[in-house]
Protein backbone atom coordinates (compact mmCIF):
# COMPACT_ATOMS: atom_id res chain seq x y z
CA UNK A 1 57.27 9.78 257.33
CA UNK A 2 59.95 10.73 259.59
CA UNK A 3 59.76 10.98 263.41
CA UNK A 4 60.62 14.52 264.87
CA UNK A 5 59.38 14.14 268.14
CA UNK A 6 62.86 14.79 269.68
CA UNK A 7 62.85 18.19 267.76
CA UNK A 8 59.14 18.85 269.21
CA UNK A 9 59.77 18.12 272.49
CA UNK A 10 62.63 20.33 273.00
CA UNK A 11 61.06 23.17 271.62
CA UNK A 12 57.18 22.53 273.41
CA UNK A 13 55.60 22.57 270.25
CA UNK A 14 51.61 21.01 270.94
CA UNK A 15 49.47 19.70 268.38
CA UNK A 16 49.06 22.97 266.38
CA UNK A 17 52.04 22.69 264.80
CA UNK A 18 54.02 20.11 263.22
CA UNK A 19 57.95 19.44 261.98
CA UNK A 20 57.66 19.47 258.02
CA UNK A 21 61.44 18.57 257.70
CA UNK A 22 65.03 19.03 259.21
CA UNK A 23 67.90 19.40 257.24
CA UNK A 24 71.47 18.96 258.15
CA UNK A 25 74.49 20.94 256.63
CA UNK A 26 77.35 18.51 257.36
CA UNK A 27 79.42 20.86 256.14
CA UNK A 28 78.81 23.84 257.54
CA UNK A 29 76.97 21.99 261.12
CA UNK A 30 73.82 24.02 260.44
CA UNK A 31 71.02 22.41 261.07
CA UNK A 32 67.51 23.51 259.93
CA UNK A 33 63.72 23.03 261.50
CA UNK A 34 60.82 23.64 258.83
CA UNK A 35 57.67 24.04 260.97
CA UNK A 36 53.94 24.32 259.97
CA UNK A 37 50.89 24.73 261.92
CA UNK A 38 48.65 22.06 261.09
CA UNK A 39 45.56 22.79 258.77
CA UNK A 40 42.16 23.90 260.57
CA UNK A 41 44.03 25.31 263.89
CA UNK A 42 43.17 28.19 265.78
CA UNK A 43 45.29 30.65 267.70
CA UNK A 44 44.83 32.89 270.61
CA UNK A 45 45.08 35.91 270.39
CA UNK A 46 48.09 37.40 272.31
CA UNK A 47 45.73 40.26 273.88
CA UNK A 48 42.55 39.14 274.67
CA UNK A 49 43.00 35.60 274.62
CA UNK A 50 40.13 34.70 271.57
CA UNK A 51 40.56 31.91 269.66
CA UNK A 52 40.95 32.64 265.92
CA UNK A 53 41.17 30.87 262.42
CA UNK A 54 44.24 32.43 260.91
CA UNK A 55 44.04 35.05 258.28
CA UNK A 56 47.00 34.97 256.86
CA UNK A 57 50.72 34.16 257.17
CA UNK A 58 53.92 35.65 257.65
CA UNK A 59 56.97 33.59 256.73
CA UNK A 60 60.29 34.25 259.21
CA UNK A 61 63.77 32.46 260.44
CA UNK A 62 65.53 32.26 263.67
CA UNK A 63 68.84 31.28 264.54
CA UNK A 64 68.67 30.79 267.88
CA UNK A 65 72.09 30.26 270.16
CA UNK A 66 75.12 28.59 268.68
CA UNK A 67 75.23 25.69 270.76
CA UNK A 68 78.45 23.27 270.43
CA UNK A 69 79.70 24.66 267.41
CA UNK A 70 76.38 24.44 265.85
CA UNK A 71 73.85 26.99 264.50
CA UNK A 72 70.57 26.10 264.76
CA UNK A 73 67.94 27.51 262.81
CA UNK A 74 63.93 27.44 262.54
CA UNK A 75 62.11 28.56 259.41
CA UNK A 76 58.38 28.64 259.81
CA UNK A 77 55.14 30.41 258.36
CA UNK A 78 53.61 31.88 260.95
CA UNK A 79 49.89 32.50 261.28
CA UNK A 80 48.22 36.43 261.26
CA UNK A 81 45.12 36.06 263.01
CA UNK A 82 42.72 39.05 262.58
CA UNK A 83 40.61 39.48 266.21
CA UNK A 84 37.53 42.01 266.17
CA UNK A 85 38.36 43.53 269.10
CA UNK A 86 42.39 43.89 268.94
CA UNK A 87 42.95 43.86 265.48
CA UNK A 88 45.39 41.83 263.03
CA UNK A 89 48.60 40.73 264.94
CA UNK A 90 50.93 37.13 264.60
CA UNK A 91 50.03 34.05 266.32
CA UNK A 92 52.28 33.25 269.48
CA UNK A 93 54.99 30.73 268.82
CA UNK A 94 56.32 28.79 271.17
CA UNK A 95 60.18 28.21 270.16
CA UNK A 96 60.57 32.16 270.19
CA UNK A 97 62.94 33.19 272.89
CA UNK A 98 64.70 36.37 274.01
CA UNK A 99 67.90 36.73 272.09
CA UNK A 100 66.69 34.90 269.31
CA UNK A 101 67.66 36.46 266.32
CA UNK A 102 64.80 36.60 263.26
CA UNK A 103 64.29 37.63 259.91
CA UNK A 104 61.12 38.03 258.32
CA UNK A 105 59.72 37.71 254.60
CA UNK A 106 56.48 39.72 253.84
CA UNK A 107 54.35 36.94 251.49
CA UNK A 108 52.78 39.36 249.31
CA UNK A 109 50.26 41.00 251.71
CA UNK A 110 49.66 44.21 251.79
CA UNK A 111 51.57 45.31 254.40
CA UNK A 112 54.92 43.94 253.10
CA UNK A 113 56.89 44.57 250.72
CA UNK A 114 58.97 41.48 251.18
CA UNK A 115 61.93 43.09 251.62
CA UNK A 116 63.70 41.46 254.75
CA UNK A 117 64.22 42.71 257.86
CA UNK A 118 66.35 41.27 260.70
CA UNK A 119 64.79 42.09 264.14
CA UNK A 120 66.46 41.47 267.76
CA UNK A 121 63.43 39.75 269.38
CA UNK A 122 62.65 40.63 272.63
């Protein structure tokens, strides 16, 4: 098992979630983060601050800033959490930042098509 603590530390990821794997492009100098949330986590909910089981899972990539000549990208499922009193929404993530760019891939549910759509975050 490897040790991605560096990679967690910079981006203040707690024990929710978990580094699957990095991969480096020597080529290109791309390097990739493949994050999880760990099995049997909850989430908050963004609005009302009730902790949920997730319901689903939306799977997206960010490059965030180019950084020495670098790119640096995150690919990650993240989890839909389905509160009674503000509905179905994503699970906050902590590495999301303003400016980040993101595209997302619907996983078959029903309000995807899985088309994907870049979105300007923030």
């Amino acid at each position: 098992m490897q040790d991605y603590s560096f990679y967690s530390a910079i981006l203040g990821l707690s024990s929710i979630w978990r580094i699957l794997n990095v991969t480096v492009d020597e080529r290109s100098r791309d390097i990739e983060l493949h994050i999880r949330s760990q099995k049997g986590s909850k989430f908050t909910c963004p609005t009302c601050g009730a902790l949920r089981f997730p319901s689903g899972a939306s799977k997206a990539r960010w490059l965030h800033e180019n950084r020495l000549n670098i790119r640096f990208y995150i690919s990650a499922l993240i989890p839909i959490i389905s509160c009674e009193c503000c509905g179905e929404m994503k699970a906050e993530i902590p590495w999301q930042q303003a400016g980040s760019i993101c595209e997302e891939h619907g996983l078959g549910d029903s309000k995807s098509n899985g088309e994907t759509k870049p979105l300007q975050l923030f």
